[in-house]
Protein backbone atom coordinates (compact mmCIF):
# COMPACT_ATOMS: atom_id res chain seq x y z
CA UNK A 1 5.68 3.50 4.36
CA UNK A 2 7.39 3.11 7.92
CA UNK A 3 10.75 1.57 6.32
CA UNK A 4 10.53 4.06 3.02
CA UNK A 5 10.56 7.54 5.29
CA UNK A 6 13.31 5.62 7.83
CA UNK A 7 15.37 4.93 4.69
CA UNK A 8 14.43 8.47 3.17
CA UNK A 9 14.90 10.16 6.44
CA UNK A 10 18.04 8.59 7.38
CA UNK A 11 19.76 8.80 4.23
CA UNK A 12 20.93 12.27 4.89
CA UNK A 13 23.27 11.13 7.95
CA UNK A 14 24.48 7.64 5.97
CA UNK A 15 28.32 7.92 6.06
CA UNK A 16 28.17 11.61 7.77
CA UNK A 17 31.93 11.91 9.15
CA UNK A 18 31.00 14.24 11.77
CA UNK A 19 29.78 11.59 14.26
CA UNK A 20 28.83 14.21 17.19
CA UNK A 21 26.47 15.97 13.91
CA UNK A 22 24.44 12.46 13.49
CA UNK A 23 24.39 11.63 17.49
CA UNK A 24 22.92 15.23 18.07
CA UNK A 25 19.96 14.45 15.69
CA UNK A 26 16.67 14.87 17.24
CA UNK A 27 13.28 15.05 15.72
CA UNK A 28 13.50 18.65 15.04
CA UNK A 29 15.56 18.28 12.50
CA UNK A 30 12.94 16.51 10.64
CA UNK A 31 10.24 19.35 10.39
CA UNK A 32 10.08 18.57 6.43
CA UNK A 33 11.53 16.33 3.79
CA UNK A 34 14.40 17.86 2.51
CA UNK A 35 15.67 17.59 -1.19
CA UNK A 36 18.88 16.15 0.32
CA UNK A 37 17.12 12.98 1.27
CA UNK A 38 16.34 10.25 -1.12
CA UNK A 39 15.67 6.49 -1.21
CA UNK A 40 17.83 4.06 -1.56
CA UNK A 41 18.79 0.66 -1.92
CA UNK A 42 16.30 -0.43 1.04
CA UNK A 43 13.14 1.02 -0.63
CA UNK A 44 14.06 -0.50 -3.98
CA UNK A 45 14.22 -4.17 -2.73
CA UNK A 46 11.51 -4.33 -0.35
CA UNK A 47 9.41 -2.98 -3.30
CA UNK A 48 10.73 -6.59 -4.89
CA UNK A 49 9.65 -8.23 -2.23
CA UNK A 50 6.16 -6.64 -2.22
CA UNK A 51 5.57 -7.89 -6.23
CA UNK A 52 6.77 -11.07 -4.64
CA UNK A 53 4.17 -11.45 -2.50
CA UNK A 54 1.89 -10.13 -5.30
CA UNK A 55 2.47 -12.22 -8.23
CA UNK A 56 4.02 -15.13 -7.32
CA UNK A 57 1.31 -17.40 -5.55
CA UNK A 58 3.68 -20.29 -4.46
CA UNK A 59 6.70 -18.12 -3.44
CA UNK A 60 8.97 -19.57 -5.37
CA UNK A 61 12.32 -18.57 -4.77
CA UNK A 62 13.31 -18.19 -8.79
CA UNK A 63 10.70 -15.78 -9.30
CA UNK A 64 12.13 -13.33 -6.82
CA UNK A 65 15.43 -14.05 -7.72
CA UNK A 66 14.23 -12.66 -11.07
CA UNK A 67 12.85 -9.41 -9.26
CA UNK A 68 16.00 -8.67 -7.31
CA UNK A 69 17.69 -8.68 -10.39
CA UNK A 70 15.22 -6.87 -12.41
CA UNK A 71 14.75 -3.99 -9.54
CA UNK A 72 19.10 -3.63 -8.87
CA UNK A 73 19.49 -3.58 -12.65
CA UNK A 74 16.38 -0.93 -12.99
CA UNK A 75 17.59 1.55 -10.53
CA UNK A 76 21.30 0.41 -10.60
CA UNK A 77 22.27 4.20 -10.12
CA UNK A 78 21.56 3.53 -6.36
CA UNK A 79 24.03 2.17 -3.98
CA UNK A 80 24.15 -1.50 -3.75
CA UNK A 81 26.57 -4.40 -1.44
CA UNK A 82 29.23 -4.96 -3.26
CA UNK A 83 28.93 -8.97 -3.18
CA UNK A 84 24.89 -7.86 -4.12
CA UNK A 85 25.91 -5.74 -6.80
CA UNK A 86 27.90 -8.47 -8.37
CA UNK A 87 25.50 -11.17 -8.28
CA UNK A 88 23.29 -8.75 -9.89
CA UNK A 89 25.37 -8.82 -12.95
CA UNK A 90 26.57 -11.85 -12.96
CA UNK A 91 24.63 -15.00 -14.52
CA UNK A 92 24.65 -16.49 -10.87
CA UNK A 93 21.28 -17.29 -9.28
CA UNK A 94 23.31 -19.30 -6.26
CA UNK A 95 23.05 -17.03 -3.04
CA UNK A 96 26.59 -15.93 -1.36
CA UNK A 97 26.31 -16.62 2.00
CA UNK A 98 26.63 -12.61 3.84
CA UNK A 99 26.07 -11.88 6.84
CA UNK A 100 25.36 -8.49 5.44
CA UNK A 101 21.87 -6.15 6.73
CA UNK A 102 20.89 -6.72 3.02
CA UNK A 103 18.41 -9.28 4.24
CA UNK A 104 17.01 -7.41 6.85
CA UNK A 105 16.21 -4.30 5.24
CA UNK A 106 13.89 -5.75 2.56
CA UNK A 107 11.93 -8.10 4.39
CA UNK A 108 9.40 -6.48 6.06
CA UNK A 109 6.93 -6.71 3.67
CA UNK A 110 6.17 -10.53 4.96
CA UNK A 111 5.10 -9.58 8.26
CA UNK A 112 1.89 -7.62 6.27
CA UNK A 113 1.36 -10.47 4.31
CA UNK A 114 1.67 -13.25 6.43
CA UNK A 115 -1.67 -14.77 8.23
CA UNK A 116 0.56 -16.45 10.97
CA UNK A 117 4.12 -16.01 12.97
CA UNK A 118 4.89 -19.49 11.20
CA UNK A 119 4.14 -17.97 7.76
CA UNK A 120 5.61 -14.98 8.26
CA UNK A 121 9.12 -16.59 9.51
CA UNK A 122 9.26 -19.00 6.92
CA UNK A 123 8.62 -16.12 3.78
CA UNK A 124 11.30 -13.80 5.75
CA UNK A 125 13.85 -17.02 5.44
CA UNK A 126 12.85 -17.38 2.12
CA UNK A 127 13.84 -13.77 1.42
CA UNK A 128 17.02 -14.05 2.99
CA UNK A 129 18.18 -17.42 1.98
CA UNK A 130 18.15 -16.26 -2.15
CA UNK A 131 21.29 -14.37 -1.41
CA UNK A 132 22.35 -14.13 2.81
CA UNK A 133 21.97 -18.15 3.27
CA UNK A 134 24.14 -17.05 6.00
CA UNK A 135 22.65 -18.16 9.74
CA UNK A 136 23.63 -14.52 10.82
CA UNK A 137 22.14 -13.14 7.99
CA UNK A 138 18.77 -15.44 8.06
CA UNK A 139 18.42 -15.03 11.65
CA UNK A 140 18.35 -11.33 11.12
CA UNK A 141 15.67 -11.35 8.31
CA UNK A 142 13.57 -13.41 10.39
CA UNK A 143 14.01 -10.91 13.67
CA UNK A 144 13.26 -7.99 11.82
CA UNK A 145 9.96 -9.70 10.32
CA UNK A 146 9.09 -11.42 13.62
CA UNK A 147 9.05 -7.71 15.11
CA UNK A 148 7.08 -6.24 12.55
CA UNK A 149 4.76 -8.95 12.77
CA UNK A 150 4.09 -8.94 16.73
CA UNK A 151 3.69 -5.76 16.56
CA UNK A 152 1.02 -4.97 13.79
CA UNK A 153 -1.38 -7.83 15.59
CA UNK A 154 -0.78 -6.04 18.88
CA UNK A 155 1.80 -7.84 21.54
CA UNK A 156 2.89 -5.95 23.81
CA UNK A 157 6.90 -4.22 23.66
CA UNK A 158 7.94 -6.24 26.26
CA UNK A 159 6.54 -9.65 24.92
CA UNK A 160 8.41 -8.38 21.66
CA UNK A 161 11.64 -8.48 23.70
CA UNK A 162 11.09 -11.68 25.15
CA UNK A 163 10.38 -13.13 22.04
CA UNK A 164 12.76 -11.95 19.91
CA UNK A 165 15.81 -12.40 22.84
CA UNK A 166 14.56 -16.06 23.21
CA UNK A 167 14.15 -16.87 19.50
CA UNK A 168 17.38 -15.08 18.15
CA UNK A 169 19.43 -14.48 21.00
CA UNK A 170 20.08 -11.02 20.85
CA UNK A 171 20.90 -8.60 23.60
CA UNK A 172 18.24 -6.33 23.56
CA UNK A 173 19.28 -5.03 27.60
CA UNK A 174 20.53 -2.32 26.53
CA UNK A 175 19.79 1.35 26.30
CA UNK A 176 20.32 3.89 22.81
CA UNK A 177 22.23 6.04 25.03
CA UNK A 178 24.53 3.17 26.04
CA UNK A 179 24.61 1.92 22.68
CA UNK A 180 25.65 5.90 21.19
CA UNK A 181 29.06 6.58 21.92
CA UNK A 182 30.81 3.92 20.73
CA UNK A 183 28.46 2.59 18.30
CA UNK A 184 30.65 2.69 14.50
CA UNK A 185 29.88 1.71 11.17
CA UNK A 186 27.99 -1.73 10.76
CA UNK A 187 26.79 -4.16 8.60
CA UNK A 188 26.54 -7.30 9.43
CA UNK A 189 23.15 -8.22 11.16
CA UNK A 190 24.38 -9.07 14.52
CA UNK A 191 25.44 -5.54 14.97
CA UNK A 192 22.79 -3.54 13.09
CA UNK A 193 19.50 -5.74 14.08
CA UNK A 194 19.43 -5.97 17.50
CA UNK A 195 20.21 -2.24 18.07
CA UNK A 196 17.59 -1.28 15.26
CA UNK A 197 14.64 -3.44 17.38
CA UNK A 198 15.96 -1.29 20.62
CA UNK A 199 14.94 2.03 19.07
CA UNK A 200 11.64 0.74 18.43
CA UNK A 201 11.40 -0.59 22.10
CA UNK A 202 12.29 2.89 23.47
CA UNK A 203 10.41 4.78 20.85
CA UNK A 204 7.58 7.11 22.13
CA UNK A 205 6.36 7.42 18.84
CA UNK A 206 7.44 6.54 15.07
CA UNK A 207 9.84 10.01 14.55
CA UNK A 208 11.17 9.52 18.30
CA UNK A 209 11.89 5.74 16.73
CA UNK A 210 13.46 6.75 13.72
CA UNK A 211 15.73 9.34 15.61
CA UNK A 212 17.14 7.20 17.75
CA UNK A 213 18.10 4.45 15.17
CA UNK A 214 19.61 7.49 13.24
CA UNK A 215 21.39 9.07 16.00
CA UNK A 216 23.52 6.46 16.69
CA UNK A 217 25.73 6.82 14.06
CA UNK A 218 25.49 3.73 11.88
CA UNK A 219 24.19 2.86 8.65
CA UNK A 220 21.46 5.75 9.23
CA UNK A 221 19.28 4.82 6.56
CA UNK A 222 19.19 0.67 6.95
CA UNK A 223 18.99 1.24 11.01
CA UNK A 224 15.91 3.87 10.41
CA UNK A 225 14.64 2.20 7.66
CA UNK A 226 14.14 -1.55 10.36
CA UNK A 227 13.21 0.36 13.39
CA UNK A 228 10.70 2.34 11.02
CA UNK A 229 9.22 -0.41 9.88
CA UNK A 230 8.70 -1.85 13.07
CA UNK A 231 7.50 1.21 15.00
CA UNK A 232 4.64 2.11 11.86
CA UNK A 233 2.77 -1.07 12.53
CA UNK A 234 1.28 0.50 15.64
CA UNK A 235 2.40 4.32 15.74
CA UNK A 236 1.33 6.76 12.85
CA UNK A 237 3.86 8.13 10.37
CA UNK A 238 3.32 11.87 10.40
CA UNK A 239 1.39 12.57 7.62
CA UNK A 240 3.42 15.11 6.16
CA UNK A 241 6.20 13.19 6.32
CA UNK A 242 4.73 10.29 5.02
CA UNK A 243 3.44 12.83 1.76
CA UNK A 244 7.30 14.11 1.38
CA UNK A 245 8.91 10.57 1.96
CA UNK A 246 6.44 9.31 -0.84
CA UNK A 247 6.94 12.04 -3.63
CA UNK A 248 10.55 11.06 -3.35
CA UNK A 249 10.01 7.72 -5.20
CA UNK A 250 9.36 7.45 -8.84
CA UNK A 251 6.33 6.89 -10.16
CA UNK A 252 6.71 3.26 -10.87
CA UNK A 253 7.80 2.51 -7.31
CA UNK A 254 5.05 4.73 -5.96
């Protein structure tokens, strides 16, 4: 529910041309779900990932390539990747190789399911590899999960940092504020994931998390959606935005 209110939350600001309106965002602005918010692309493939983990006992890469495809095709009125949206409809089941945030976004269910970091690093490569069999692109599936994972069994933010700079090498020394003015456009992982984790290491609290990822300009939605994910595992989602951000899905995905 963490990664479906960042996504719903920060899909008002996604591709907002008035940069100085997203960077001014703070969590006032989120007092209710508005009917201008929606969920998107993010939502719809974690939920494949979920009846992954669900159905398929052995994890077997074909059965989620089926799901991907079934879910894009399903709700194909929402915004895909364009090298996603044509392996959707094409009769390829060989991944592409991006280093797209495609990977990222969907994979947190794995850190809920796994029993161990091992586990839970190699289902999040698994996830990636079907389509991003990209090191970037793995590397940033695995962060994200690795995050969400450390943090739902309780390590500590900084040991989170440590980990995730050692394991991945990302730069995580810097501040949101630092990051902010010059922060554009991105998708690659390199350039979304690291800055994602760094709202969730500032965060006071999940909507102060979920700000900050939005306010920096970026791909609002993917960047809130991550950081979301991460921060829920140990912070509450307000209730009534976890009620609004809910109602926005569709019955099946709910």
């Amino acid at each position: 529910i963490g990664g479906i209110c960042g996504d719903v939350l920060g899909s008002k600001y996604e591709l907002e041309k008035d940069k100085a309106k997203v960077k001014s965002v703070t969590a006032k602005n989120f007092k209710k779900v508005l009917m201008s918010m929606y969920y998107s692309d993010d939502t719809i493939l974690s939920m494949a990932v979920v009846k992954w983990l669900m159905t398929s006992p052995t994890h077997d890469k074909g059965t989620l390539i089926d799901l991907f495809k079934h879910f894009a095709t399903r709700y194909k009125h929402k915004t895909y990747g364009r090298m996603f949206r044509e392996w959707v409809i094409s009769d390829s089941r060989e991944p592409y190789g991006a280093p797209t945030n495609g990977c990222a976004m969907r994979v947190s269910p794995v850190a809920w399911y796994a029993q161990s970091l091992e586990e839970c690093q190699t289902l999040a490569k698994t996830t990636a590899e079907v389509t991003h069999n990209s090191e970037e692109g793995i590397r940033g599936a695995q962060a994200i999960a690795a995050a969400v994972y450390l943090s739902r069994t309780g390590t500590a933010k900084a040991d989170i940092k440590s980990y995730i700079e050692k394991t991945f090498g990302y730069d995580l020394n810097r501040t949101t504020d630092e990051i902010r003015p010059d922060y554009q456009f991105e998708t690659t992982c390199d350039k979304i994931v690291p800055e994602s984790i760094i709202c969730f290491l500032e965060g006071t609290d999940f909507m102060d998390t979920v700000v900050r990822a939005i306010s920096l300009g970026g791909d609002t939605d993917t960047m809130a959606c991550m950081s979301g994910n991460i921060a829920a595992a140990t912070m509450p989602v307000p209730e009534d935005i976890a009620k609004g951000c809910y109602e926005t899905l569709p019955l099946e995905l709910r």
